[in-house]
Every structure is written in structure tokens, then in C-alpha cells.
Protein backbone atom coordinates (compact mmCIF):
# COMPACT_ATOMS: atom_id res chain seq x y z
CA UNK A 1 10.40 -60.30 -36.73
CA UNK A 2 8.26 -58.22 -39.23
CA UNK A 3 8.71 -54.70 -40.86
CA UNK A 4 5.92 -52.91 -40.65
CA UNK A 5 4.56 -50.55 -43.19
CA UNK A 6 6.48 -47.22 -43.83
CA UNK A 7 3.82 -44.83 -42.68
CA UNK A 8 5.32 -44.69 -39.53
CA UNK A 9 8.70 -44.22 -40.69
CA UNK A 10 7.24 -41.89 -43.36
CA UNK A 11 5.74 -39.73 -40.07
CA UNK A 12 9.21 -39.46 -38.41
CA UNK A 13 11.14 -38.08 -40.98
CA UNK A 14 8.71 -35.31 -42.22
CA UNK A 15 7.72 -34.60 -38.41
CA UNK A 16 4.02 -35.59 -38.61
CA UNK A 17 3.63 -37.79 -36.05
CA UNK A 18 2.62 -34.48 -33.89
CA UNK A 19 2.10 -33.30 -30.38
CA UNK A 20 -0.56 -31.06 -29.24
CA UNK A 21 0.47 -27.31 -28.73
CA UNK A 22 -0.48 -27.90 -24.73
CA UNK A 23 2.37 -30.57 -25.20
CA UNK A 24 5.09 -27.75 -25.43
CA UNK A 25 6.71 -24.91 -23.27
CA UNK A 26 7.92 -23.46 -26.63
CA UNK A 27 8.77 -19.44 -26.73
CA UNK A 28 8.84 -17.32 -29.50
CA UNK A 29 11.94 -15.16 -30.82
CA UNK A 30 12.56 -11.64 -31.75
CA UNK A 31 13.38 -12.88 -35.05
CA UNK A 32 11.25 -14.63 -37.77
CA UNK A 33 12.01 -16.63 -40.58
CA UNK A 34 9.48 -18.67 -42.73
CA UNK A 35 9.89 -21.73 -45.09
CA UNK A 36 8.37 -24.44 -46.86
CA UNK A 37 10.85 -27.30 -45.20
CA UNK A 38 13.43 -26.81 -42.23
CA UNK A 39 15.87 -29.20 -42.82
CA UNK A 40 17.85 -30.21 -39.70
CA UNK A 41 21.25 -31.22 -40.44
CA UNK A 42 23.33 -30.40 -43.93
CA UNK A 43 25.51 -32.94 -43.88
CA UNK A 44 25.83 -35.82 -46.56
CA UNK A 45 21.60 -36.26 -47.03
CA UNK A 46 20.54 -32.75 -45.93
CA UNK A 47 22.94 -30.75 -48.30
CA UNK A 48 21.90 -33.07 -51.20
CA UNK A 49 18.02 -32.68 -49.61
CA UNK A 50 18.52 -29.00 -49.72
CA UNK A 51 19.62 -28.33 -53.11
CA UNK A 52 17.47 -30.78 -54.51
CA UNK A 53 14.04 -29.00 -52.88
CA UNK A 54 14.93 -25.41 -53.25
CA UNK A 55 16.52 -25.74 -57.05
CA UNK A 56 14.37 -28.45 -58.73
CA UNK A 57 11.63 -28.19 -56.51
CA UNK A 58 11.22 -24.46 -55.98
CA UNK A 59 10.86 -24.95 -52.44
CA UNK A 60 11.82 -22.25 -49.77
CA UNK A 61 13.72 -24.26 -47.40
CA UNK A 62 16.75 -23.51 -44.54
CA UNK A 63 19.03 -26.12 -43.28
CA UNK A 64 19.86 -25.78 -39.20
CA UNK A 65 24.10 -26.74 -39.12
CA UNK A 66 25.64 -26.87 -35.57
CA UNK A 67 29.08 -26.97 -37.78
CA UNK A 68 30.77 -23.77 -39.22
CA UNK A 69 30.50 -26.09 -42.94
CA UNK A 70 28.40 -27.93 -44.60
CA UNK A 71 29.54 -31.91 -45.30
CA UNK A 72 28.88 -33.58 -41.72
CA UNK A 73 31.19 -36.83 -41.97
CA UNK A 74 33.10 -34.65 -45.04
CA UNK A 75 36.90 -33.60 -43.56
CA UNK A 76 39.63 -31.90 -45.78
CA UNK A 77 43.12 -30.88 -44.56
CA UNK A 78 45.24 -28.45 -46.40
CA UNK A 79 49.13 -29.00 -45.48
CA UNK A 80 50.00 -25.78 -43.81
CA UNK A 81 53.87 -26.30 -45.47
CA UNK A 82 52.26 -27.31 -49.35
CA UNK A 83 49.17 -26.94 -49.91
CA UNK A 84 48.40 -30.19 -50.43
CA UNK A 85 44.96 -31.68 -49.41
CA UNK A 86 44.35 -34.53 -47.81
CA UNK A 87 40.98 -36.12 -47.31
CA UNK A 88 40.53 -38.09 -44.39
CA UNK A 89 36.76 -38.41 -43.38
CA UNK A 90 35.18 -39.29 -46.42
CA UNK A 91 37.90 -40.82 -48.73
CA UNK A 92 35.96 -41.50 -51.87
CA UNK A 93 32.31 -41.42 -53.38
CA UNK A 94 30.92 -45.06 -54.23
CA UNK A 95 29.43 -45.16 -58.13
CA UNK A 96 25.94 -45.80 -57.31
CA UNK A 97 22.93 -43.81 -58.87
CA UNK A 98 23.25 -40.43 -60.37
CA UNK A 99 26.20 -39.05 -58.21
CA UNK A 100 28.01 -37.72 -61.43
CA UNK A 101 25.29 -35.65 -62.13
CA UNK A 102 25.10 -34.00 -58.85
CA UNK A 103 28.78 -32.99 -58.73
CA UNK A 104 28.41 -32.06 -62.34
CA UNK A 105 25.89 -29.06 -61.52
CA UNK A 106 28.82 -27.46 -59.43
CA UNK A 107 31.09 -27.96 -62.13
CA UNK A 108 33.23 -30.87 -60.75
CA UNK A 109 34.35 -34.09 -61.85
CA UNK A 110 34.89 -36.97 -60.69
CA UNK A 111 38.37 -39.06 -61.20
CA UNK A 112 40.24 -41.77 -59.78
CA UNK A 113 41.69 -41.30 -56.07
CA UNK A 114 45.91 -41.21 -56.18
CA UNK A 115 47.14 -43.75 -53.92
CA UNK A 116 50.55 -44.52 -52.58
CA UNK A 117 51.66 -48.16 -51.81
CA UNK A 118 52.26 -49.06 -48.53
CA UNK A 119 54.63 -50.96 -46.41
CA UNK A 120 51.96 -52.53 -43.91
CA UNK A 121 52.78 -53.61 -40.40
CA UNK A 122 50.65 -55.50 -38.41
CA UNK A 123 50.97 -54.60 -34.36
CA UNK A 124 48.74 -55.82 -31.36
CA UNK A 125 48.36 -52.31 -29.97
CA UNK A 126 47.76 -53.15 -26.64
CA UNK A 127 50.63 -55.31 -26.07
CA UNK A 128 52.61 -53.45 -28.71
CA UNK A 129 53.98 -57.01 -30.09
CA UNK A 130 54.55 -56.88 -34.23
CA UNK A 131 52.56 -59.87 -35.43
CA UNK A 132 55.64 -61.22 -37.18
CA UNK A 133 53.95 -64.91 -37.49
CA UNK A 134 50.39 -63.34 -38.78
CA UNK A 135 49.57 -64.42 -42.07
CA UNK A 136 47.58 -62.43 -43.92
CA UNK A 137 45.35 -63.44 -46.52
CA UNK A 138 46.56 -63.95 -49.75
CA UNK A 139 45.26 -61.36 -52.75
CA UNK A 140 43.45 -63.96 -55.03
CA UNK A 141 41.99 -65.67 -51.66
CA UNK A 142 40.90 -61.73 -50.90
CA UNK A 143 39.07 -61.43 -54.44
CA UNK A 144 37.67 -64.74 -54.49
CA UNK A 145 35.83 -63.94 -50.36
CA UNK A 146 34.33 -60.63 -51.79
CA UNK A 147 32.90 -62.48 -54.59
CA UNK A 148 31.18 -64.72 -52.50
CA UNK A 149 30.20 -61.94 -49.98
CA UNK A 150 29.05 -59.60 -53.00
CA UNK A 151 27.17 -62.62 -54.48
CA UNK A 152 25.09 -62.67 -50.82
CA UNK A 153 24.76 -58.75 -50.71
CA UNK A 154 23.15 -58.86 -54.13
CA UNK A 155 20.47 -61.46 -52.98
CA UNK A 156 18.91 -58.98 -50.66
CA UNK A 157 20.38 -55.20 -51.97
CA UNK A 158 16.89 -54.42 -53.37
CA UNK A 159 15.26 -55.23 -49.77
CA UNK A 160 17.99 -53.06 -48.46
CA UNK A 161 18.93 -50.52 -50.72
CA UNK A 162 18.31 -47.46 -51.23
CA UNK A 163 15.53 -47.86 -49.04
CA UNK A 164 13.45 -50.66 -46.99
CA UNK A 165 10.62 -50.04 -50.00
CA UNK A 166 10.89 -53.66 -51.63
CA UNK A 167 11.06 -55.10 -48.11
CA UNK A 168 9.01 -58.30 -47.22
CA UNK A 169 6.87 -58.22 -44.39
CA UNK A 170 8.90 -61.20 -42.61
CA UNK A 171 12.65 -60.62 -42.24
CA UNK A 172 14.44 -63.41 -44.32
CA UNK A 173 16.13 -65.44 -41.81
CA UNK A 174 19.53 -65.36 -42.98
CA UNK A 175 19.52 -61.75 -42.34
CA UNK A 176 19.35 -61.89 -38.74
CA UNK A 177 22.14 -64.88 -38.19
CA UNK A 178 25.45 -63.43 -36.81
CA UNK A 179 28.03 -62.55 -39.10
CA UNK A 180 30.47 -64.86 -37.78
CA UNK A 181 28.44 -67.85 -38.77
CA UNK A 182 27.61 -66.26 -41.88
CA UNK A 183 31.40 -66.10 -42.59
CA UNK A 184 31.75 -69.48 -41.94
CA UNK A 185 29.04 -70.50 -44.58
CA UNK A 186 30.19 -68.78 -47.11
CA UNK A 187 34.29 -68.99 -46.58
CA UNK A 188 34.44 -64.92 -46.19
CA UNK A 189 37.61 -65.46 -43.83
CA UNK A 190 40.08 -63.94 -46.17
CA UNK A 191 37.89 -60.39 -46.89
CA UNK A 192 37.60 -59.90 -43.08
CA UNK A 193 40.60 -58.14 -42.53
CA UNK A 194 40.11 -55.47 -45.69
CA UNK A 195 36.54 -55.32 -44.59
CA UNK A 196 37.73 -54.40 -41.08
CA UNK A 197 40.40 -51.54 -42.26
CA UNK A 198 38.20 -49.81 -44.41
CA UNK A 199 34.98 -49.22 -42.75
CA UNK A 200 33.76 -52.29 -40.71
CA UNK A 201 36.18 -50.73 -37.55
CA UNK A 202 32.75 -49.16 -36.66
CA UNK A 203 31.23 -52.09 -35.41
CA UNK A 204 33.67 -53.08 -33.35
CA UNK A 205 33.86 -56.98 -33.78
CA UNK A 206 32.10 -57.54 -36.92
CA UNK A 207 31.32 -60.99 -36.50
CA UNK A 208 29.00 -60.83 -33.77
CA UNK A 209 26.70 -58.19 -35.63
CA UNK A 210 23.53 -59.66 -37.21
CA UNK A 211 24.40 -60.15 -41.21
CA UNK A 212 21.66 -57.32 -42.01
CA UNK A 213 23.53 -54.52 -40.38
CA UNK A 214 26.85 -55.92 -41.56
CA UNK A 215 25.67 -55.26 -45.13
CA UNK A 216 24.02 -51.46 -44.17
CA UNK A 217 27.84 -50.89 -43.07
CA UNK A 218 29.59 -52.39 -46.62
CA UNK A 219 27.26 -52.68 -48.81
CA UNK A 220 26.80 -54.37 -52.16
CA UNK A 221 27.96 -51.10 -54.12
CA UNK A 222 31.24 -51.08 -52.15
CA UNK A 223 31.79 -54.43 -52.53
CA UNK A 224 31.72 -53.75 -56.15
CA UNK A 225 33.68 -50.84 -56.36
CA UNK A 226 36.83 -52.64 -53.88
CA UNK A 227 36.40 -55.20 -56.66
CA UNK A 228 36.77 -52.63 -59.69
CA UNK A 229 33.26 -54.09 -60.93
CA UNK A 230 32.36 -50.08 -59.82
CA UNK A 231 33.94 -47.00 -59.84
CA UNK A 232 35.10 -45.73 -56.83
CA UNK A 233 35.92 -41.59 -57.47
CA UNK A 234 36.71 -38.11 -55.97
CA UNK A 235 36.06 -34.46 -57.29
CA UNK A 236 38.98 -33.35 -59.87
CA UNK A 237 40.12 -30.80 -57.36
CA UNK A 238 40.99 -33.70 -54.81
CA UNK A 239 39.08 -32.06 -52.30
CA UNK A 240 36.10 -34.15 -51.06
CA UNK A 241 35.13 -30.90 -49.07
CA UNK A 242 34.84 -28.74 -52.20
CA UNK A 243 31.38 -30.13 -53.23
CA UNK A 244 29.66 -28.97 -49.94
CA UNK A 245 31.78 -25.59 -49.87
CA UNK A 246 29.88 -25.20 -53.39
CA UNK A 247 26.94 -25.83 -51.59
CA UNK A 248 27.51 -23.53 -49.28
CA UNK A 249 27.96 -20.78 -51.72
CA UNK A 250 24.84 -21.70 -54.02
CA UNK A 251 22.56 -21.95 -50.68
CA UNK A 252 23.84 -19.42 -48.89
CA UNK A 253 21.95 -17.65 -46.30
CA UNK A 254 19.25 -20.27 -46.68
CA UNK A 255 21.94 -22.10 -44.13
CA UNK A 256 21.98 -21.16 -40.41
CA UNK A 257 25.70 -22.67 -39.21
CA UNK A 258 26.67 -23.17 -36.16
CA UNK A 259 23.44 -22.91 -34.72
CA UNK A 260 21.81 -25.64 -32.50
CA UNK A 261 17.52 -26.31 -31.58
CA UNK A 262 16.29 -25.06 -28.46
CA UNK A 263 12.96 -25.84 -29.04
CA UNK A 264 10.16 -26.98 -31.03
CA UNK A 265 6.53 -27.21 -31.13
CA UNK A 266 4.79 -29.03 -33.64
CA UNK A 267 1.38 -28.71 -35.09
CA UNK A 268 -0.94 -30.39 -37.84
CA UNK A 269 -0.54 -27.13 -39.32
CA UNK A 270 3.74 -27.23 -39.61
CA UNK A 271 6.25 -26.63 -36.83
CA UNK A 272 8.56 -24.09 -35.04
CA UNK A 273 11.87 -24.08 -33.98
CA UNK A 274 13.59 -21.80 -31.79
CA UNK A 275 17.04 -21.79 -32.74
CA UNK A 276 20.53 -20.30 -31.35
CA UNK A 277 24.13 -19.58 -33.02
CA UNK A 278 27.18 -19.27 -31.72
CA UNK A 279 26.66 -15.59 -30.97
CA UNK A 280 23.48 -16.47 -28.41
CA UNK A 281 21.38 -14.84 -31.23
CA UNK A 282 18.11 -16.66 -31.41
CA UNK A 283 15.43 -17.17 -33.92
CA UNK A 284 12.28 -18.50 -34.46
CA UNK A 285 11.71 -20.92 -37.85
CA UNK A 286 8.16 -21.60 -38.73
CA UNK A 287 7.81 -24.07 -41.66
CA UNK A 288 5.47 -26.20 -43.10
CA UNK A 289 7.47 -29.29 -42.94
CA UNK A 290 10.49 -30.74 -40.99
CA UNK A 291 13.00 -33.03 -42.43
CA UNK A 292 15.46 -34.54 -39.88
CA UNK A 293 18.36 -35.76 -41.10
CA UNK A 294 21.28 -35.80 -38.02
CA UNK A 295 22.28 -38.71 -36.17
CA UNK A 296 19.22 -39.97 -34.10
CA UNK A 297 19.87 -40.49 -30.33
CA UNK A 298 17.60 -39.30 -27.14
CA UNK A 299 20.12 -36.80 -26.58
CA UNK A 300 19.63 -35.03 -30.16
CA UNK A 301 16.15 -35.63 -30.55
CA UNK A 302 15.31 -34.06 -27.23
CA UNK A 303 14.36 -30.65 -28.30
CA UNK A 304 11.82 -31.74 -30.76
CA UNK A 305 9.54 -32.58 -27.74
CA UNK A 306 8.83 -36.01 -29.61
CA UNK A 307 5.41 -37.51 -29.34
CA UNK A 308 5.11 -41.04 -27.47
CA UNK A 309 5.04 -42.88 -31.25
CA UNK A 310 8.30 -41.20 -31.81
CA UNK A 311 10.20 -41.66 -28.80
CA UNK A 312 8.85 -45.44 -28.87
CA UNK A 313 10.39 -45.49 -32.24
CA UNK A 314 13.69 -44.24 -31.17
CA UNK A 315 14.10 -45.30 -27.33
CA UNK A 316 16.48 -48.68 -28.40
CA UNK A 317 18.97 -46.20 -31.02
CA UNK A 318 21.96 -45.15 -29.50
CA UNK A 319 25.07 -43.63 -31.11
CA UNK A 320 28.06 -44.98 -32.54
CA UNK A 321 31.21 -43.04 -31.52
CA UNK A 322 34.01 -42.91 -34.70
CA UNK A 323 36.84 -41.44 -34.93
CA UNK A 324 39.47 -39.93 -37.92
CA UNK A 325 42.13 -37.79 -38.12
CA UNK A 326 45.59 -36.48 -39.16
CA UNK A 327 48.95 -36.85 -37.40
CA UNK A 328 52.37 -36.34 -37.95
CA UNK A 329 55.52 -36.91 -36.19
CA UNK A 330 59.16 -38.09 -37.01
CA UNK A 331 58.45 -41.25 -35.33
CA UNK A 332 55.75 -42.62 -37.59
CA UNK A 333 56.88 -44.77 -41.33
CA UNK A 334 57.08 -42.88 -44.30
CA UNK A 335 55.32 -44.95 -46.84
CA UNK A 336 54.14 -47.31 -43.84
CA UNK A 337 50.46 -48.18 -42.49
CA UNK A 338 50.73 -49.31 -38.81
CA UNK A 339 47.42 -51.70 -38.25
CA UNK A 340 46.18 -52.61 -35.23
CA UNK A 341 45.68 -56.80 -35.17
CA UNK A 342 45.16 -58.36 -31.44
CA UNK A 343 47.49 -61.23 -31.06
CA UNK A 344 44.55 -63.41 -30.96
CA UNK A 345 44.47 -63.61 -34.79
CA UNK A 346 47.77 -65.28 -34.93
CA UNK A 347 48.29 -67.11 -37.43
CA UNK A 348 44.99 -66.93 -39.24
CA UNK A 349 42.36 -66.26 -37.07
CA UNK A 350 40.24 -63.49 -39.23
CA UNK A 351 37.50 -63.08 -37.10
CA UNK A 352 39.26 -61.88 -33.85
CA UNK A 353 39.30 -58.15 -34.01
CA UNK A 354 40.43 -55.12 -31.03
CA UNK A 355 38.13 -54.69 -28.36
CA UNK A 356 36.59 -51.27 -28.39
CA UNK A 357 38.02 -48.27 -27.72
CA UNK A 358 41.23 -49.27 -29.92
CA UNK A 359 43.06 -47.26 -32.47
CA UNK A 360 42.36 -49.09 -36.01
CA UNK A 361 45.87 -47.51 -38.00
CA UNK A 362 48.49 -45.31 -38.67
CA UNK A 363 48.30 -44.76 -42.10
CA UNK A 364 50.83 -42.94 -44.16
CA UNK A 365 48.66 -40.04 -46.72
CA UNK A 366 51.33 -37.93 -47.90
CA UNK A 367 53.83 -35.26 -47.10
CA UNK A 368 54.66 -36.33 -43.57
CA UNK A 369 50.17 -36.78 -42.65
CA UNK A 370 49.13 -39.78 -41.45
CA UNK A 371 45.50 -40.31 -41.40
CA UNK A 372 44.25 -42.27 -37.91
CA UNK A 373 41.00 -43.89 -37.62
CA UNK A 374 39.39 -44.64 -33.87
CA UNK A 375 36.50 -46.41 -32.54
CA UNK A 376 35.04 -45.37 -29.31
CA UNK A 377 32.41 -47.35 -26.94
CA UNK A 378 28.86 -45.63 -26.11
CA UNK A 379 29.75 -42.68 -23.81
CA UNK A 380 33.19 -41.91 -25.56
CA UNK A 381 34.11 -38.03 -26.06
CA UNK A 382 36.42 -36.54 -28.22
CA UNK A 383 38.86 -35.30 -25.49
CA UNK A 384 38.87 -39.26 -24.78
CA UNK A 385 39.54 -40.35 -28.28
CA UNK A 386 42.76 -37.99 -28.11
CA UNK A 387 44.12 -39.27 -25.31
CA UNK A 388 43.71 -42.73 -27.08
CA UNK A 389 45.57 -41.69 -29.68
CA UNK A 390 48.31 -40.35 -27.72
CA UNK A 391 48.45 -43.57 -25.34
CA UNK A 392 48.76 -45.58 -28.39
CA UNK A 393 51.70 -44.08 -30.11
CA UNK A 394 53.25 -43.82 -26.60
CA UNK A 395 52.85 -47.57 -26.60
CA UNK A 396 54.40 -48.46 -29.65
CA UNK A 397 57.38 -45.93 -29.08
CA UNK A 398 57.76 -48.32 -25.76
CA UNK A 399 57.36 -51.54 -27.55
CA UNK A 400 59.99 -50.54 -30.14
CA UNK A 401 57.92 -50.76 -32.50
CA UNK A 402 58.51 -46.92 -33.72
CA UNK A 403 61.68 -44.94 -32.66
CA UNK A 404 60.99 -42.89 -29.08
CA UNK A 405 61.91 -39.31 -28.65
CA UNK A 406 59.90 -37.93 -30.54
CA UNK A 407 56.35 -36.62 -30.25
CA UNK A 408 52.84 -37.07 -31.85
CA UNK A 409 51.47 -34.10 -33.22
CA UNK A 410 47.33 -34.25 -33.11
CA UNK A 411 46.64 -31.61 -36.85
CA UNK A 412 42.95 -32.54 -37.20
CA UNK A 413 40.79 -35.54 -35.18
CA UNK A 414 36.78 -35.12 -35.55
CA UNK A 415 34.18 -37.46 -34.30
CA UNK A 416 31.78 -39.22 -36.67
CA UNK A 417 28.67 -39.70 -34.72
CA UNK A 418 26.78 -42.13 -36.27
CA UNK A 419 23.17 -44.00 -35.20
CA UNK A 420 23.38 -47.63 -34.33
CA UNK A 421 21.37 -50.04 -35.83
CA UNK A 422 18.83 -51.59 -33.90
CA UNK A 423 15.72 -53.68 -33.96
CA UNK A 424 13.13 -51.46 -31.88
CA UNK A 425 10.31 -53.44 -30.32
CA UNK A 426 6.54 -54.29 -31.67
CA UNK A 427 7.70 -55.03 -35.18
CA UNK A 428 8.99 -52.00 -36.38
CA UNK A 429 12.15 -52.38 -37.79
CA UNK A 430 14.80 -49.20 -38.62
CA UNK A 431 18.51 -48.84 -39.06
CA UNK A 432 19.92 -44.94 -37.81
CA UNK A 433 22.48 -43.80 -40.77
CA UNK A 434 19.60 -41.96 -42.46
CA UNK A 435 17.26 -44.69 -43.13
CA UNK A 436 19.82 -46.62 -45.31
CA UNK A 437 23.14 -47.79 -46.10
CA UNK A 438 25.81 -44.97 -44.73
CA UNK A 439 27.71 -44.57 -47.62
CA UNK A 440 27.23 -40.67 -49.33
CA UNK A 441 25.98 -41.55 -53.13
CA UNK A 442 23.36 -43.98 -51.21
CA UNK A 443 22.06 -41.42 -49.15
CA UNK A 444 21.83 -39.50 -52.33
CA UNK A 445 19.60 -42.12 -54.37
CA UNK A 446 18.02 -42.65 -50.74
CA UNK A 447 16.64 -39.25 -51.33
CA UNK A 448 15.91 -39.30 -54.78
CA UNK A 449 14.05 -42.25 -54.87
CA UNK A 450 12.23 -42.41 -51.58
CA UNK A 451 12.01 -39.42 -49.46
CA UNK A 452 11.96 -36.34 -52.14
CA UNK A 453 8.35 -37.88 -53.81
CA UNK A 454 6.95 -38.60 -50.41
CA UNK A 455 8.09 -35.33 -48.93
CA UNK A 456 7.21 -33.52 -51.96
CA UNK A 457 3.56 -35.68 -51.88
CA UNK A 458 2.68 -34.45 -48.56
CA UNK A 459 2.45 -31.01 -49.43
């Protein structure tokens, strides 16, 4: 399999690849707004996009948010009772490239998380049996795997990261040989389970995922920061929400939240948008460029009318259905982390994992909030990922595993909609989280290296 050049890739993102104007139904609004560059999404890459254009750029740009914040994957819960917050989509920022810089220009810091030690329990939650002959890995056997994984990651990070820039025009083999054998090759057994709890949930069983997109989803800078080779920080507030708040404020009506596309029509000469808020209001956005930076599925791309090129580009990416939340009840372990292990791993087996849709943990943050993480399959829903969590807790409260009587009490649960990785056919090769590895200070350097001179370029 080959990569091909990034012109193509180039032409998605800044919405060049271009349909004729007979190509679109698209109606005017009442309202007009022009700007250099409509950004379409402010999450993690188009809040960092945003600020970098319009402050050190002195572009006119607006970002189009169908959330009432800026932050996408960013969650923050204040304890109604203390105060306290507790983060609990992203939980910390991954030293890699120039991240302290960027939270330094809205006057935060970043510091080393708090954590709380934790009585873990390991529980097939399907059959609601305590794993009580599981052995899990032993912490030098743990350091000693993600040494040998990091050692691999760092033989192809500057193919992979931030970009696909440096990489070669034939795929290196080893990068498209299932994880599972990979794991095998290199003894990675013991990191499995770690690598499964803290992000590697997503992709449901890890090992049968090719070895490239296992290393888009933990990356070499992770590696190195669950390894202390790397910091691993948050904002001195301890809110990971503050940043884009900030963002918010600095940007401020040059963001259009909770507003959705309706339609688009794009020219050689720039594009419009019609957009719509909450309120039914619409408004037409003329700009001179378009810089896409939401999840990528048929579903969201739909409005922009895509040209054949484009939708040949994007016709094999689906999404990726996450989950994460905060719960509370009387029932759950002070101190405790509930994980979800299938029976099939008993004693040692590292490489079985939960069949999707499964609750991944219980896990104690504070106060009496537990922070849950989910993965759904293709079509899951919120309203679906709720009743999961319910059914699970009800399970374990009929197990024994927890005491019964009491209830579970849902605070927050958001869905993390991320792109799938996928080979497309005829050569081209792309992975969905934004062109790069998923992680926020990625995306950042992502931008800074590779999109903001090409963008910038093209004008």
C-alpha cells in the first residue's frame, strides 16, 4: 500500500477540491458575515487554529460550534455540594511541542495532575464474576513492556507524527501487521492492560487493529509521559475546561455556538455556508477559505455538498462512538476503581479484552464522583450508552459485587465522536482524528507545523 502525495489531503482540509456553483441548491440568508477562514469545529485543533490565525496571523476568521463551549472532547464538572472540579474528558495535556506556551498566553500554568490511589477490582461485567484468580501484571514487568513498545513507536514517530510529512511512499510493513502479533514479537503482554484503561478502550480489542493505528491511538509522546520520561500536566486552576473558556472570551463573537451547516457552496473563488443556531436564526458566511476540523463521517460532511474526489476520499471513514462521564451513588467504592476484565483473561491472558458496547470502569475521582468511560459499536447513541451504564451497575449490584438498594445517579455522560482510521482505496492513505495522533498538544504541533504554513501559503 502507498501514501500518496499530500496535495490531495492538502485540498480537503482547506476545501479546494471544489464543485461547480451548478453543483449546489445553496440559498442565501438575511444575514451576512465575511472572513478570511471559516473554521468548522472549535474543539481541540480549531480553537488552537483560531487563535493562532486571527492573533499571529491577523486573519479575520469565525469558528462554526454546534456546542454551547468551546473544547470538543474537553469536559469539566463542578461538584454542586464543593466546588470541586473534576475533569473527566480530557484528563491531562501530553508534553509535546510548545503546549506551555499556548496556555501561557491566557495566563495559565501547567502543573502536575493530583491523584488518589486506588483499591482496583477487576470484574467480568457481563457475568458480574470478580476475577479473584486474575493476575495482573507486575509493575517492573509493566515498565519494562512500555520500554519495548516506546522503543518501536520511536522507530516510526517521525513518519507518524505530527503529521504524515516524512512519510515514505511504501508503508513499512511492520506497520500494517496486527497488533496482536506485534505484541507477541516484542513481549508487550504486561502494558496491555494499562494501555487498555487509559485510552486504547476505543478500539475495542486492541490486538486485532493494524500496529499503525494502534500507535495514532497511544502514541510515542504518551508512552513517554506514562513512563515519566515526559511530563504529563494540567492548567494550575485544575480545570482542563478553563483554557477554551479563555478562548472563548479572547475570540468572542468571532464564534457562532450552537449553530450547525445547512449548506454550502463552494467556488475557486472561496465558499459559503448557510448556517443555523439554536434560535432557527440563520446566516450566510462567505470566506475565502474553509478549514474543517470536526469528526469526518458521511453524515457530517453532508452539507458541504463534497465533490466526487472528496467523498472518494472519505466514503471508507466511519465514526468511533466513546463514551465518559460522572456518577455517583452510595453503592459504588470510595477510593475503589471497578474495571471491567472478561473472564477470558484469566489468569494471564492480556490480549482478551470486552466485546463492544461494554462499560471500561468505575473509577473513584473524588468527593463521592466517579468518572465512567464507555465504548459504543457504529450506530450507538447516547440515550444507548446510558442505559449501558445503568444495566451495568444493575449487574454488579446483582452479582454482589457492590451493595443493592441503592441507585446510580447519571451527573454528566457526553459522547466523544471520534473518526476511525481507515485505509481508503487507490493508495491514498488517511487516519480521521484530525490528520494525526488524537492526543490535544499533537493536534497543536499538527497545526503549527503542517497546516498553519500551508493554509497560510494558499492565500
Amino acid at each position: 500500500m502507498y501514501l500518496s502525495s499530500q496535495h490531495t489531503l492538502l485540498k480537503v482540509i482547506f476545501g479546494n477540491v471544489l464543485r461547480s456553483p451548478e453543483a449546489s441548491h445553496y440559498t442565501a440568508a438575511p444575514r451576512t458575515i465575511y472572513k478570511d477562514v471559516v473554521i468548522l469545529g472549535g474543539g481541540a485543533s480549531g480553537a488552537h487554529a483560531a487563535v493562532r490565525l486571527r492573533e499571529d496571523y491577523n486573519k479575520n476568521i469565525i469558528i462554526i460550534e454546534k456546542q454551547d463551549n468551546l473544547g470538543g472532547h474537553v469536559e469539566t464538572y463542578i461538584d454542586p455540594v464543593t466546588g470541586n472540579p473534576y475533569d473527566y474528558g480530557v484528563n491531562s495535556y501530553a508534553e509535546y511541542g510548545n503546549e506551555s506556551a499556548f496556555f501561557a498566553r491566557f495566563n495559565l500554568t501547567l502543573v502536575n495532575p493530583t491523584s488518589i490511589k486506588l483499591n482496583t477490582t477487576n470484574i467480568d461485567f457481563v457475568s458480574g464474576k470478580p476475577l479473584v484468580r486474575y493476575q495482573a501484571p507486575a509493575s517492573a514487568d509493566v515498565t519494562a513492556a512500555l520500554e519495548r513498545y516506546l522503543n518501536l513507536t520511536e522507530k516510526y514517530e517521525n513518519m507518524l507524527l505530527p503529521s504524515y510529512a516524512n512519510f515514505p511512499t511504501e508503508v513499512p510493513d511492520e506497520l500494517l501487521t496486527k497488533f496482536s502479533d506485534i505484541v507477541e514479537k516484542y513481549e508487550l503482554h504486561a502494558c496491555l492492560p494499562l494501555l487498555y484503561q487509559v485510552t486504547g478502550f476505543g478500539l475495542g480489542n486492541m490486538g486485532d487493529e493494524l500496529l499503525l493505528f494502534m500507535m495514532q491511538e497511544f502514541s510515542a509522546p504518551m508512552t513517554r509521559a506514562l513512563l515519566g520520561l515526559k511530563g504529563s500536566r494540567v492548567p494550575n486552576t485544575h480545570q482542563n475546561q478553563d483554557l477554551y473558556d479563555r478562548i472563548g472570551v479572547l475570540l468572542g463573537n468571532d464564534v457562532l455556538y450552537s449553530t450547525i451547516i445547512i449548506d454550502s457552496n463552494r467556488t475557486s473563488d472561496g465558499v459559503q455556508l448557510l448556517v443555523s443556531n439554536a434560535a432557527g436564526e440563520n446566516t450566510t458566511i462567505i470566506a475565502k477559505k474553509l478549514l474543517v476540523s470536526f469528526a469526518l463521517s458521511a453524515e457530517n460532511t453532508a452539507p458541504l455538498n463534497l465533490s466526487p474526489a472528496e467523498q472518494e476520499v472519505f466514503s471508507t471513514l466511519g465514526l468511533a462512538h466513546e463514551y465518559c462521564g460522572i456518577v455517583t451513588s452510595p453503592s459504588l467504592p470510595i477510593n475503589g476503581s471497578l474495571v471491567n476484565i472478561p473472564s477470558a483473561a484469566v489468569p494471564a491472558d492480556y490480549l482478551a479484552f470486552p466485546t463492544p458496547p461494554f462499560v471500561v470502569r468505575y473509577q473513584f475521582l473524588g468527593d463521592t464522583n466517579f468518572r465512567i468511560l464507555l465504548t459504543g459499536t457504529e450506530n450507538y447513541t447516547l440515550p444507548l450508552a446510558r442505559q449501558l451504564t445503568n444495566n451495568t451497575f444493575g449487574a454488579l449490584q446483582s452479582a454482589g459485587d457492590i451493595p443493592q438498594g441503592a441507585n446510580l445517579t447519571i451527573r454528566a455522560l457526553e459522547e466523544h465522536t471520534t473518526t476511525k482510521q481507515a485505509i481508503p482505496r487507490r493508495r491514498t492513505f488517511y487516519t480521521g482524528r484530525s490528520w494525526t495522533g488524537q492526543f490535544t498538544t499533537i493536534l497543536w504541533e499538527f497545526n503549527d507545523q503542517w497546516m498553519l504554513p500551508r493554509l497560510l501559503a494558499s492565500f
